[in-house]
C-alpha atoms as a PDB file:
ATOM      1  CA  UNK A   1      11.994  -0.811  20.025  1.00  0.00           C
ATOM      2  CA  UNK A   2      11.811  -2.048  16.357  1.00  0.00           C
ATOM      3  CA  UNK A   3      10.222  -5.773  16.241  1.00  0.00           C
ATOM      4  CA  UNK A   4      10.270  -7.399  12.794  1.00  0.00           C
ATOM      5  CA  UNK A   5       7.977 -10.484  11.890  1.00  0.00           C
ATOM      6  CA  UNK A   6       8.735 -12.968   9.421  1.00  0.00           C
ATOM      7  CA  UNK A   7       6.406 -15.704   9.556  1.00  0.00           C
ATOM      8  CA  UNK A   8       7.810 -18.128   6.792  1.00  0.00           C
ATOM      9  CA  UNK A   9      11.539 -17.343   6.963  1.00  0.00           C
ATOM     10  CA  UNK A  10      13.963 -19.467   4.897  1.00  0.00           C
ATOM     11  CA  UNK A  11      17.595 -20.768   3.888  1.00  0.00           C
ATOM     12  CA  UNK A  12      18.208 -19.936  -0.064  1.00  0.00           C
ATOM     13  CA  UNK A  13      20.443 -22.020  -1.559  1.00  0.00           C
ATOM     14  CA  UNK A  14      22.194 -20.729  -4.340  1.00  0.00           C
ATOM     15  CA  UNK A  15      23.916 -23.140  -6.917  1.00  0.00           C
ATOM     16  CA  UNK A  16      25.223 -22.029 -10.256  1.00  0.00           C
ATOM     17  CA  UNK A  17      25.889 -24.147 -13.120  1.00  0.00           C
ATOM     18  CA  UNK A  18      27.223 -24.397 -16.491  1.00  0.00           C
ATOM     19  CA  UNK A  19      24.416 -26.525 -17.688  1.00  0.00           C
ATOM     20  CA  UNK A  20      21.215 -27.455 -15.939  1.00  0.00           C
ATOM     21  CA  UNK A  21      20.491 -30.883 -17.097  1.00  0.00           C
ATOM     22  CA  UNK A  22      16.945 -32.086 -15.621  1.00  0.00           C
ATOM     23  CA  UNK A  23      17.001 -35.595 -16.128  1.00  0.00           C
ATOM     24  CA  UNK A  24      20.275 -36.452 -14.967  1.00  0.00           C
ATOM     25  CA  UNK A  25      23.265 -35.350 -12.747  1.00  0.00           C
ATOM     26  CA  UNK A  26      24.529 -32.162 -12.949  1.00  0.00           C
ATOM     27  CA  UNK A  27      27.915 -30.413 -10.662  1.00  0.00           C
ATOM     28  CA  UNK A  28      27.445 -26.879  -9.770  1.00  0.00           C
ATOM     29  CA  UNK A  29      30.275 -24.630 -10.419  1.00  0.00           C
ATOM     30  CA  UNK A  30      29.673 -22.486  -7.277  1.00  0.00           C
ATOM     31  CA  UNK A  31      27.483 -22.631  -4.010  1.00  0.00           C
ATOM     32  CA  UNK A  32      25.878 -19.936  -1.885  1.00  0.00           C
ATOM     33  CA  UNK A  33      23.167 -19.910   1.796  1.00  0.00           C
ATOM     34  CA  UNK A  34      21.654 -16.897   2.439  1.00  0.00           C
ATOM     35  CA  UNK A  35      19.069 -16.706   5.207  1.00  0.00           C
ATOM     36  CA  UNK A  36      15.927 -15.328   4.079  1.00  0.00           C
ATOM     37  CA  UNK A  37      12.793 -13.326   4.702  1.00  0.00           C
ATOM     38  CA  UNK A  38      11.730 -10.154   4.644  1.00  0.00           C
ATOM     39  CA  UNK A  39      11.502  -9.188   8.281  1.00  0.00           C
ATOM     40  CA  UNK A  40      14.910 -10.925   8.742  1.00  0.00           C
ATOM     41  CA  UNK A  41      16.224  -8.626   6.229  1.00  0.00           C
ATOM     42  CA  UNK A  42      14.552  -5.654   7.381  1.00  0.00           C
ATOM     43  CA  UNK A  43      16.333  -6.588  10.872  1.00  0.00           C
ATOM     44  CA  UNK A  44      19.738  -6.640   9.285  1.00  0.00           C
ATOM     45  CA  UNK A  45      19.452  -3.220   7.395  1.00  0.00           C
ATOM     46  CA  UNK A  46      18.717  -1.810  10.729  1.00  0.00           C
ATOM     47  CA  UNK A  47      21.801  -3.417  12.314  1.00  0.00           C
ATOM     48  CA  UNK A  48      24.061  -1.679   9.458  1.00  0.00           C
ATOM     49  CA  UNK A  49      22.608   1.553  10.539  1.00  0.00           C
ATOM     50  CA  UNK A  50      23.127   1.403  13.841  1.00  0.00           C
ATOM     51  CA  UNK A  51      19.631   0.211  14.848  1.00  0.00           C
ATOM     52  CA  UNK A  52      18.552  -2.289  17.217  1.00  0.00           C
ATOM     53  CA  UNK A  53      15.422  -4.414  16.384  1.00  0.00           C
ATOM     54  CA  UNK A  54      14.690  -7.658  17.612  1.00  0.00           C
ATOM     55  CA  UNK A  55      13.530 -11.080  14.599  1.00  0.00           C
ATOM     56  CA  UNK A  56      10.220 -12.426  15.827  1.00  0.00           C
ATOM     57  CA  UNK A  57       8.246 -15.173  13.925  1.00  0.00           C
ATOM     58  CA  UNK A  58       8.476 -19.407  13.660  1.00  0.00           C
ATOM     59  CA  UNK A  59      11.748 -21.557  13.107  1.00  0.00           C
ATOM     60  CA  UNK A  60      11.790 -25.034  13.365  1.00  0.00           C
ATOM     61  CA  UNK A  61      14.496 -27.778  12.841  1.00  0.00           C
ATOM     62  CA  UNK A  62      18.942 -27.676  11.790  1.00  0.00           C
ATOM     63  CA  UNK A  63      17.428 -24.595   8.919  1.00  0.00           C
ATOM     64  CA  UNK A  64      15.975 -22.496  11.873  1.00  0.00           C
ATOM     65  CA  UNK A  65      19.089 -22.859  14.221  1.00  0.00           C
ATOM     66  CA  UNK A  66      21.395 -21.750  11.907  1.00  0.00           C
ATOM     67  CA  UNK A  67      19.084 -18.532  10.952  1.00  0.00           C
ATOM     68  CA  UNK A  68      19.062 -17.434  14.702  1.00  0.00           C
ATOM     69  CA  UNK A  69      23.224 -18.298  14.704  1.00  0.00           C
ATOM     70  CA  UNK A  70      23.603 -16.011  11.822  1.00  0.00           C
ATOM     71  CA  UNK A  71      21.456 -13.399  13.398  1.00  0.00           C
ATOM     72  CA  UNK A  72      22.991 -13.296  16.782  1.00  0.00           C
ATOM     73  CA  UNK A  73      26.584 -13.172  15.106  1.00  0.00           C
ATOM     74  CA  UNK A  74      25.406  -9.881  13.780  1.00  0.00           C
ATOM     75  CA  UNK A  75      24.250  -8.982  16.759  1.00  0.00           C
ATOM     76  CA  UNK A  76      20.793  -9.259  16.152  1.00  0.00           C
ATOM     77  CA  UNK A  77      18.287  -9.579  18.640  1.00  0.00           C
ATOM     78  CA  UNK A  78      15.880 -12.586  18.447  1.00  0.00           C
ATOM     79  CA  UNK A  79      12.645 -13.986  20.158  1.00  0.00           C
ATOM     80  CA  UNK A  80      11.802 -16.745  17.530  1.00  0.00           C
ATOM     81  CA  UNK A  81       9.203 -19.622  18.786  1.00  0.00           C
ATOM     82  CA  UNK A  82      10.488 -23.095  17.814  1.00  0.00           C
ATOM     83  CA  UNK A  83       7.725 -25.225  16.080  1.00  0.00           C
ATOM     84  CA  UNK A  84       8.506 -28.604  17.295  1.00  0.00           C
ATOM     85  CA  UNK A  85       7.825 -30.785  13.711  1.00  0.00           C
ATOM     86  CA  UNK A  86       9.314 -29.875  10.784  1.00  0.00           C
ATOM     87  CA  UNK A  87      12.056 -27.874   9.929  1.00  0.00           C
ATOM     88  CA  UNK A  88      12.429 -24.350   7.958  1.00  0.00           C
ATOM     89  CA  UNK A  89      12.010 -24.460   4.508  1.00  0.00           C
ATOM     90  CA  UNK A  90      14.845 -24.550   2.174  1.00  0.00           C
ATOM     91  CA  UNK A  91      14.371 -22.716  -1.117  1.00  0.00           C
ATOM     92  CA  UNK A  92      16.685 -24.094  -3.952  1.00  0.00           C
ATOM     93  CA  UNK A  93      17.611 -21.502  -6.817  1.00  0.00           C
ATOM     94  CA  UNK A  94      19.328 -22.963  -9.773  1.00  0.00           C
ATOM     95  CA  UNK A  95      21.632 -20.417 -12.085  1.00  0.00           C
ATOM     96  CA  UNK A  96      22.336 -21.982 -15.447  1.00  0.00           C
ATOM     97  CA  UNK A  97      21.191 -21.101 -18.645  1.00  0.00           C
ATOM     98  CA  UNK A  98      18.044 -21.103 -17.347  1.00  0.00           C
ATOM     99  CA  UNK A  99      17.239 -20.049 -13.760  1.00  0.00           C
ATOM    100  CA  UNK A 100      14.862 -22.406 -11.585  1.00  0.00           C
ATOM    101  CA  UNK A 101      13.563 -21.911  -8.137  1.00  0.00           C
ATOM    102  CA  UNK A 102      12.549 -24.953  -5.846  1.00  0.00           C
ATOM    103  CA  UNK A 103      10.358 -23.491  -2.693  1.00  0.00           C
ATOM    104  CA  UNK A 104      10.250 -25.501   0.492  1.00  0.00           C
ATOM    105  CA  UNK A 105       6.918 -25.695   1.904  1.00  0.00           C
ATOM    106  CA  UNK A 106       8.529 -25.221   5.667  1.00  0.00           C
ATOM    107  CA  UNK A 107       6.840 -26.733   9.292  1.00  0.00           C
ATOM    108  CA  UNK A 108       3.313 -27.285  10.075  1.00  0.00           C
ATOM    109  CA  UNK A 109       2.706 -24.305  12.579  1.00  0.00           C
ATOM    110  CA  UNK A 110      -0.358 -25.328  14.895  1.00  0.00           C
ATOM    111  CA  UNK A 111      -2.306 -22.815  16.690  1.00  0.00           C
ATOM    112  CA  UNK A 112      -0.389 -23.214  20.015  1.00  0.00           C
ATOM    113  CA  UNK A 113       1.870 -21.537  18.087  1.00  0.00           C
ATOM    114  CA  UNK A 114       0.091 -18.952  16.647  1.00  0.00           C
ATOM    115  CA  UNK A 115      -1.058 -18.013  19.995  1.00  0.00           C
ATOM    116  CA  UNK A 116       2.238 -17.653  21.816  1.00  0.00           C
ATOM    117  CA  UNK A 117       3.355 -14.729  19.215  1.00  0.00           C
ATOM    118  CA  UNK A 118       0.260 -13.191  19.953  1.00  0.00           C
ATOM    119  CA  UNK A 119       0.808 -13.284  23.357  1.00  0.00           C
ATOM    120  CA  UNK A 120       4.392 -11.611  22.375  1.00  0.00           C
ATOM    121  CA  UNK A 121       2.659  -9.026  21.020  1.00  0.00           C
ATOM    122  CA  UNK A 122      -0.109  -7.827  23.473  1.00  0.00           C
ATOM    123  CA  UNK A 123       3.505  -6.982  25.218  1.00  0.00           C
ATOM    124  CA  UNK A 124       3.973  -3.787  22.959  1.00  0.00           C
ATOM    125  CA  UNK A 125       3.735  -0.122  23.628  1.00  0.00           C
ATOM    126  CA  UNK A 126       2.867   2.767  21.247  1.00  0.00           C
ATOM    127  CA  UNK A 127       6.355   3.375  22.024  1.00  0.00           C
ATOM    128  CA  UNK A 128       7.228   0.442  19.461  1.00  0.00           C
ATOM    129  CA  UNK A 129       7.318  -0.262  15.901  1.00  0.00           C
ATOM    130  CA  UNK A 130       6.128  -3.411  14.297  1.00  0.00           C
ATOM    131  CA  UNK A 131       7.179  -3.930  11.033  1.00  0.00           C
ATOM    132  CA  UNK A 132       5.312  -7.268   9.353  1.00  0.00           C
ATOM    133  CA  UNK A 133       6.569  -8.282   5.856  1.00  0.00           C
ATOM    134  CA  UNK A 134       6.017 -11.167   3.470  1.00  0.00           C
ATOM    135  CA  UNK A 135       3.980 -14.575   3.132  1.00  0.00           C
ATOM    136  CA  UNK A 136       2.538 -16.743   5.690  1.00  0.00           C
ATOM    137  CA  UNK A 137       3.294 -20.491   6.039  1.00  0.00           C
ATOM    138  CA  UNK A 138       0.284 -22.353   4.501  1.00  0.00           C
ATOM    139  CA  UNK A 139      -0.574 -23.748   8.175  1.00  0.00           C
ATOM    140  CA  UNK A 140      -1.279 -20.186   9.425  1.00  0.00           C
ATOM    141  CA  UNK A 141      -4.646 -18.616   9.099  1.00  0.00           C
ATOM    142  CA  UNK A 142      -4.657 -16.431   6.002  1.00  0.00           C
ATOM    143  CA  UNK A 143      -6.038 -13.076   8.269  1.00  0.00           C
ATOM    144  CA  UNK A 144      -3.213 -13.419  10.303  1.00  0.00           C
ATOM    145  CA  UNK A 145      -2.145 -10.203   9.409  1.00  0.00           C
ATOM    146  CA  UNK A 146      -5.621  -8.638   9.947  1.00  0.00           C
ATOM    147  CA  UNK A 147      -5.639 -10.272  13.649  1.00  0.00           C
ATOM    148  CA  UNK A 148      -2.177  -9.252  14.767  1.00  0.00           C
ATOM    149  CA  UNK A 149      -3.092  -5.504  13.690  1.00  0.00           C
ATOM    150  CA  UNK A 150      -6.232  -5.662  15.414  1.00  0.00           C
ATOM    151  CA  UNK A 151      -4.631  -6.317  18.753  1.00  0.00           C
ATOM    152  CA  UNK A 152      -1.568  -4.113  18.153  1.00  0.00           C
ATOM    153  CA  UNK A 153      -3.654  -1.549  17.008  1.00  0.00           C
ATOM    154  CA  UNK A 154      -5.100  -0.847  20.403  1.00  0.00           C
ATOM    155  CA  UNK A 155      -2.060  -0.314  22.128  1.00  0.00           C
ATOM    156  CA  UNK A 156      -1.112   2.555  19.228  1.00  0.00           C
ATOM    157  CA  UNK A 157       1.778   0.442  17.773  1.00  0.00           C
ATOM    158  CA  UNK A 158       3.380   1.561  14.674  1.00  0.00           C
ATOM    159  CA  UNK A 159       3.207  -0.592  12.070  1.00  0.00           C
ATOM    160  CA  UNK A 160       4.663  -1.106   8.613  1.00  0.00           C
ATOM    161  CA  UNK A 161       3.371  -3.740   6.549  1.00  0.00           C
ATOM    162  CA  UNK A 162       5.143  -4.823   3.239  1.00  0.00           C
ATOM    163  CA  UNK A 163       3.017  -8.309   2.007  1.00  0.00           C
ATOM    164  CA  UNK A 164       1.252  -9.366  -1.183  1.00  0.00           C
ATOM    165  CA  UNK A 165      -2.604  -8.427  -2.242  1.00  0.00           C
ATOM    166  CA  UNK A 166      -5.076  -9.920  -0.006  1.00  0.00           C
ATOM    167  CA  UNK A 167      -2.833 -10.028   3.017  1.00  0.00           C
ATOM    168  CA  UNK A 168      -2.505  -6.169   2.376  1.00  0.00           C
ATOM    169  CA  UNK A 169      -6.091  -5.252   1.695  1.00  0.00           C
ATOM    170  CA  UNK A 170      -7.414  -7.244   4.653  1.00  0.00           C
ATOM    171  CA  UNK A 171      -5.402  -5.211   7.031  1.00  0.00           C
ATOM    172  CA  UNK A 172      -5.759  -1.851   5.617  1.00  0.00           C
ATOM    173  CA  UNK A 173      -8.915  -0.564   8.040  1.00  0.00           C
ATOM    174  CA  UNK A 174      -6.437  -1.343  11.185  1.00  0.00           C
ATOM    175  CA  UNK A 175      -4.207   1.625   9.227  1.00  0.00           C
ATOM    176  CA  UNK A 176      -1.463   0.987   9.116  1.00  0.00           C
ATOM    177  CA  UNK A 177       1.968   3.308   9.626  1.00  0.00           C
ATOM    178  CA  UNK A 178       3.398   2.652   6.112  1.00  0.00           C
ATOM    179  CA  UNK A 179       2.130   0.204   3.485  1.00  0.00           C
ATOM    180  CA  UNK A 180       5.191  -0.512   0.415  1.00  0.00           C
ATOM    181  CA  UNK A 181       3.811  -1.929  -2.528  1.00  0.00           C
ATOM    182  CA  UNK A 182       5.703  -1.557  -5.767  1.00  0.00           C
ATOM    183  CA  UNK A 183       4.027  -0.605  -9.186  1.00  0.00           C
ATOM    184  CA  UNK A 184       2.998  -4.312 -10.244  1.00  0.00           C
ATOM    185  CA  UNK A 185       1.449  -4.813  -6.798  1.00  0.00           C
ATOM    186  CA  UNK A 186      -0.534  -1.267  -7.206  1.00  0.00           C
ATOM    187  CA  UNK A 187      -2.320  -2.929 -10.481  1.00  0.00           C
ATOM    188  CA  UNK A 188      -2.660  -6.022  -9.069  1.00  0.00           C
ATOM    189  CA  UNK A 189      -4.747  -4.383  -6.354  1.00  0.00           C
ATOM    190  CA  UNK A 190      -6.713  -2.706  -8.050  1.00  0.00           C
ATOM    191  CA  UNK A 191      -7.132  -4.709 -11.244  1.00  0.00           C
ATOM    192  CA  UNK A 192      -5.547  -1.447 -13.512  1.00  0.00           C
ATOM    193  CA  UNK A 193      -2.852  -0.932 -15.949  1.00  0.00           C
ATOM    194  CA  UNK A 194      -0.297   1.819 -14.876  1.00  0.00           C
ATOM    195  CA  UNK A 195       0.502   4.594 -17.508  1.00  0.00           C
ATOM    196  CA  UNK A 196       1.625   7.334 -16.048  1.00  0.00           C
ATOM    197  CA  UNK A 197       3.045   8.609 -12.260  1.00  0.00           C
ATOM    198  CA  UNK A 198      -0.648  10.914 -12.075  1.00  0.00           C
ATOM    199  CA  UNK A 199      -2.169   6.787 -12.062  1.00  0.00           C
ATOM    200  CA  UNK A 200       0.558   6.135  -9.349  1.00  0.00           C
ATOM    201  CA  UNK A 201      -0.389   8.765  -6.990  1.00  0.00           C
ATOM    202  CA  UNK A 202      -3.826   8.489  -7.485  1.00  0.00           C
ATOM    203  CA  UNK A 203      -4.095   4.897  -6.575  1.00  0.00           C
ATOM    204  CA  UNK A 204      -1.549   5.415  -3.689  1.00  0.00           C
ATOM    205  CA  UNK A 205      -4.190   8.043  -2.259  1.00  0.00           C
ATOM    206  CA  UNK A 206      -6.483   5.646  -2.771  1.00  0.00           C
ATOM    207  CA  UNK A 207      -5.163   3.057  -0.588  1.00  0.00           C
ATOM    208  CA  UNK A 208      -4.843   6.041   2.304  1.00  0.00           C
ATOM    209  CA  UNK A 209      -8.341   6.606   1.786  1.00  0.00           C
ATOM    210  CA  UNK A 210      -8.715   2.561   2.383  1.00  0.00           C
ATOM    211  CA  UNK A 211      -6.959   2.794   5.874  1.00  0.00           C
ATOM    212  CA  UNK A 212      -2.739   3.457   5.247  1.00  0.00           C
ATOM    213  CA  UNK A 213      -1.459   6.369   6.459  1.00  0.00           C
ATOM    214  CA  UNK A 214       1.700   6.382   4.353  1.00  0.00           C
ATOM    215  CA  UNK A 215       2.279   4.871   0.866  1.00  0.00           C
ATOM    216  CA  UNK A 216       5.354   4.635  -0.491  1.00  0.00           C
ATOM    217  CA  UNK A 217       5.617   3.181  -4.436  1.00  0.00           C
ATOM    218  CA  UNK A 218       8.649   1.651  -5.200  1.00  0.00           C
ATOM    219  CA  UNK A 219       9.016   1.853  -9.392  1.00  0.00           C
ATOM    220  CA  UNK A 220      11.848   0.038  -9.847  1.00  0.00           C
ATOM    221  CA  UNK A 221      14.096   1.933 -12.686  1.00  0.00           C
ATOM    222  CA  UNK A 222      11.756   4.997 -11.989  1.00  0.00           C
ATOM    223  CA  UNK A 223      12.299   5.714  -8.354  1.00  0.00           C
ATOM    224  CA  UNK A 224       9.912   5.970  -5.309  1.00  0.00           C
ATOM    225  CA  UNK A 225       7.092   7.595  -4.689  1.00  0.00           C
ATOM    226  CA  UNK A 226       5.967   8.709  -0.770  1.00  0.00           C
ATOM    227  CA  UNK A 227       2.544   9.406  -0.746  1.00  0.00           C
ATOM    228  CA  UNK A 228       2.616  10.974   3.136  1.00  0.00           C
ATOM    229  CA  UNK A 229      -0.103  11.537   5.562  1.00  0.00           C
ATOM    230  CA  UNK A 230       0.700  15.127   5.740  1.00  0.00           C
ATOM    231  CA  UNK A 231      -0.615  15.602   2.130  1.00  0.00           C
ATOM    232  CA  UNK A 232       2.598  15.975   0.846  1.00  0.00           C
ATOM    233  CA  UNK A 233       4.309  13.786  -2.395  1.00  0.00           C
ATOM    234  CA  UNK A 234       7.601  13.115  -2.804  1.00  0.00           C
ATOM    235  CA  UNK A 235       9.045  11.322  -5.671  1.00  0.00           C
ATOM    236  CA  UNK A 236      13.581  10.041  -5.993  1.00  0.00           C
ATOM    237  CA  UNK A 237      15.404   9.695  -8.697  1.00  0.00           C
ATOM    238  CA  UNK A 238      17.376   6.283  -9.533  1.00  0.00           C
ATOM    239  CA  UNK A 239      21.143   6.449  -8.591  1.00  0.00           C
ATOM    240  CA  UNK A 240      23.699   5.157 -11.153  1.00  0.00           C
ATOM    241  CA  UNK A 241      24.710   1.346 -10.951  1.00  0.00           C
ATOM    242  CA  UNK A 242      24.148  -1.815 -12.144  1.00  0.00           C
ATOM    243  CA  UNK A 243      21.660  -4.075 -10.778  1.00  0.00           C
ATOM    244  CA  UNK A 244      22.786  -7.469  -9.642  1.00  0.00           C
ATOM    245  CA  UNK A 245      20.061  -8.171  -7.170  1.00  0.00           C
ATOM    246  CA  UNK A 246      16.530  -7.452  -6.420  1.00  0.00           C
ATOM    247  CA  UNK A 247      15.914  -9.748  -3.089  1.00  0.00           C
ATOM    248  CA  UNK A 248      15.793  -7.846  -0.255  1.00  0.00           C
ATOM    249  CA  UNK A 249      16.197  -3.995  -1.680  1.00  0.00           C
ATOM    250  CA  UNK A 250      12.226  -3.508  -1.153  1.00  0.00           C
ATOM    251  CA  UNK A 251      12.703  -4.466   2.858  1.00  0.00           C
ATOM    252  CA  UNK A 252      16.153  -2.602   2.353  1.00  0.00           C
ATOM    253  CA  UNK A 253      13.991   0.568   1.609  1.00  0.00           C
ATOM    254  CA  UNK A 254      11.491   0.031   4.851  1.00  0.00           C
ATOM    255  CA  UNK A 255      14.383  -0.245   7.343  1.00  0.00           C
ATOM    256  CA  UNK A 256      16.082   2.776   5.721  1.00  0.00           C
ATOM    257  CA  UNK A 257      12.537   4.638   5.763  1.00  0.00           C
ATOM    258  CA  UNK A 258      11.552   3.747   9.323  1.00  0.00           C
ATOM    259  CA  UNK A 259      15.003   4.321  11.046  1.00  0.00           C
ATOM    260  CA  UNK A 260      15.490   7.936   9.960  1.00  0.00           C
ATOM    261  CA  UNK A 261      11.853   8.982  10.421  1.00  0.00           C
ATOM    262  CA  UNK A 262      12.119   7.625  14.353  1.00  0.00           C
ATOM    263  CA  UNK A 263      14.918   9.600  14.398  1.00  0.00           C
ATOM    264  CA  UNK A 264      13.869  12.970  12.778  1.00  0.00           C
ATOM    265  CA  UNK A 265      10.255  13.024  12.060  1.00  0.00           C
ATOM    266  CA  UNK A 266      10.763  13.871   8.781  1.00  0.00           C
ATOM    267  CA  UNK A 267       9.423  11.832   5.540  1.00  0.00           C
ATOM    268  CA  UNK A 268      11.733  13.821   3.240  1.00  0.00           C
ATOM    269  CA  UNK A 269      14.826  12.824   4.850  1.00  0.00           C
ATOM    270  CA  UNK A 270      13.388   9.296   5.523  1.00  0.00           C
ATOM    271  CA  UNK A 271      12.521   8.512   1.681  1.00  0.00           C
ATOM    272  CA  UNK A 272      15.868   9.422   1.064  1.00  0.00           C
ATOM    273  CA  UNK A 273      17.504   7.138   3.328  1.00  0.00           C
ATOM    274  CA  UNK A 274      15.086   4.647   2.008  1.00  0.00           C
ATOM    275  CA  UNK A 275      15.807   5.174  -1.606  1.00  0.00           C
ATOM    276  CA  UNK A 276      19.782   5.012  -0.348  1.00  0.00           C
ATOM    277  CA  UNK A 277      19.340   1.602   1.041  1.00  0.00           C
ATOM    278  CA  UNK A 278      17.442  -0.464  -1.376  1.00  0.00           C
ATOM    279  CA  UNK A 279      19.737   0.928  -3.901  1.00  0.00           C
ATOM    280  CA  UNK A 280      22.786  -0.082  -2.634  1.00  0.00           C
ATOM    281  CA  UNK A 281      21.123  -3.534  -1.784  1.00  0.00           C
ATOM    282  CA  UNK A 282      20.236  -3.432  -5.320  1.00  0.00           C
ATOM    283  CA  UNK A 283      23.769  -3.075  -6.545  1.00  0.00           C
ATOM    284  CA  UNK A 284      24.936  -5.414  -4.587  1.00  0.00           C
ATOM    285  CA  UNK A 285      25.456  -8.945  -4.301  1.00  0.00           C
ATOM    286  CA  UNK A 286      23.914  -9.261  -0.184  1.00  0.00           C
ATOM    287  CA  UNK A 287      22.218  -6.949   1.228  1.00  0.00           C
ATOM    288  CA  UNK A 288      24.381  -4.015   1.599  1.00  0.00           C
ATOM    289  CA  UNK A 289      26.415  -2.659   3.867  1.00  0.00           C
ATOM    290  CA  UNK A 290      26.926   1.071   5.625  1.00  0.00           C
ATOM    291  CA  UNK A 291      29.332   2.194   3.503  1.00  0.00           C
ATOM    292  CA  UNK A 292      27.595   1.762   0.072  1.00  0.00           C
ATOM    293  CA  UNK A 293      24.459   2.786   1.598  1.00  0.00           C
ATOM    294  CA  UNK A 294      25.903   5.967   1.992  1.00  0.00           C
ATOM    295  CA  UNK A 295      28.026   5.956  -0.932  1.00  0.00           C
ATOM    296  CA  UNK A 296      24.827   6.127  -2.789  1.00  0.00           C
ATOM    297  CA  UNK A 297      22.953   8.356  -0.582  1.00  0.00           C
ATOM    298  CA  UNK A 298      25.295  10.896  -2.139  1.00  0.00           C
ATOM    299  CA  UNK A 299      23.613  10.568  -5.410  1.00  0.00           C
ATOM    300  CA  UNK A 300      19.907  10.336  -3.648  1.00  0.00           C
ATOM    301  CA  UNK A 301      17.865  13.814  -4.319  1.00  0.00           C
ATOM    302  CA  UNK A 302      14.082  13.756  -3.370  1.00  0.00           C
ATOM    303  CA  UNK A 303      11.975  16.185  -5.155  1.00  0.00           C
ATOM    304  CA  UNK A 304       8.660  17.526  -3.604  1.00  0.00           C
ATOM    305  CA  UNK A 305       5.820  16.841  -6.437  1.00  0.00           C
END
């Protein structure tokens, strides 16, 4: 079984507007929720494939209900703990001629809390896959991450992890299955200016040697590179299309990656069905859906470097 954690997930509410006026009252022209989070999101790439996974992490409040409603009407397992005060945050994003972003700070998550998904988690096998992506709530420990792979570690779990700098580094000697940092987060790391893809490599080896076992670079406009644990590097192009969203095509990539190498065992075929989904996610509006995915997958070729 797949389990995704999202720690800090959210409701994004989209408003567009002709003319974002700040001292006084604007109308927005059109209106949009999303639920967010990056585990969430890895959860429902892996439902458009075909995979099951089940949504662990914190909800609280009206916001967290109607996350787990949208979930289970996509069929999405879910094992959420309910934090009693509070509610999930709400993160405003304003479209006008100039875009704004309002975050919710989101519930106060005690350590009763904290506990009870780490009890969850002393539950899984080595025949499970833990996949733990973005921020924490600012009421949550910040080694969180470095504590839940300790224990999981033990038991041989697989696990992906997709979060920011110290989060990332922390965890690293628990190695990790597959780390996903994109080329900004590689020099924030390691305090270095990119130039070239013999700099991306390089510092992707280097994070192997710090614990990962697979590093995959996501570059944007330049394609992915998979640094493997197998020695092998693998490097897609970029599919044609027009990009009309970035949220979500990074955890697009992990679910694509992770479901076809359970399946096959093979990192070739798995980059490509990574680069396919966060792509089409990419191009689209949502997150996308099967048949874009493999729409694009068509133009996906992955080149051994």
């Amino acid at each position: 079984m797949i389990y995704t954690i999202t720690l800090n997930p959210s409701l994004d509410y989209i408003m567009k507007l002709d003319n974002f006026v700040s001292a006084g009252v604007t109308r927005s022209t059109e209106e949009k929720i999303f639920i967010g989070g990056k585990g969430i999101n890895v959860s429902t790439i892996l439902r458009e494939l075909g995979v099951k996974s089940k949504a662990l992490g914190f909800i609280s409040g009206f916001t967290g209900e109607y996350i787990v409603n949208v979930l289970n009407k996509k069929n999405i397992d879910t094992d959420f703990i309910n934090v009693e005060n509070g509610f999930t945050r709400i993160n405003v994003k304003i479209k006008s001629n100039v875009e704004s972003e309002i975050n919710g700070a989101g519930p106060l998550v005690a350590s009763e809390y904290v506990d009870g998904l780490i009890s969850k988690l002393t539950q899984l096998t080595s025949k499970d896959v833990l996949v733990i992506a973005g921020s924490i709530p600012q009421s949550i420990p910040n080694n969180i991450y470095k504590q839940i792979l300790s224990i999981v570690s033990q038991a041989n779990v697989k696990v992906v992890l997709d979060t920011t700098k110290l989060l990332l580094i922390e965890a690293l000697e628990h190695k990790p299955f597959l780390i996903k940092p994109n080329k900004h987060e590689l020099e924030e790391i390691f305090d270095i200016k990119i130039e070239s893809l013999e700099d991306v490599i390089f510092y992707a080896k280097k994070l192997q040697s710090m614990g990962a076992i697979n590093v995959i670079i996501s570059l944007g406009g330049e394609g992915a590179i998979l640094v493997c644990q197998t020695g092998h590097v693998y490097k897609t192009n970029v599919p044609k299309g027009v990009v009309k969203n970035s949220v979500g095509a990074g955890d697009s990539m992990v679910a694509g990656f992770i479901a076809t190498y359970l399946e096959t065992q093979d990192y070739k075929l798995a980059l490509r069905k990574g680069a396919s989904c966060g792509s089409a996610t990419a191009f689209s509006h949502d997150l996308a859906t099967i048949d874009f995915i493999e729409e694009i997958e068509n133009q996906i070729v992955v080149e051994t470097l």
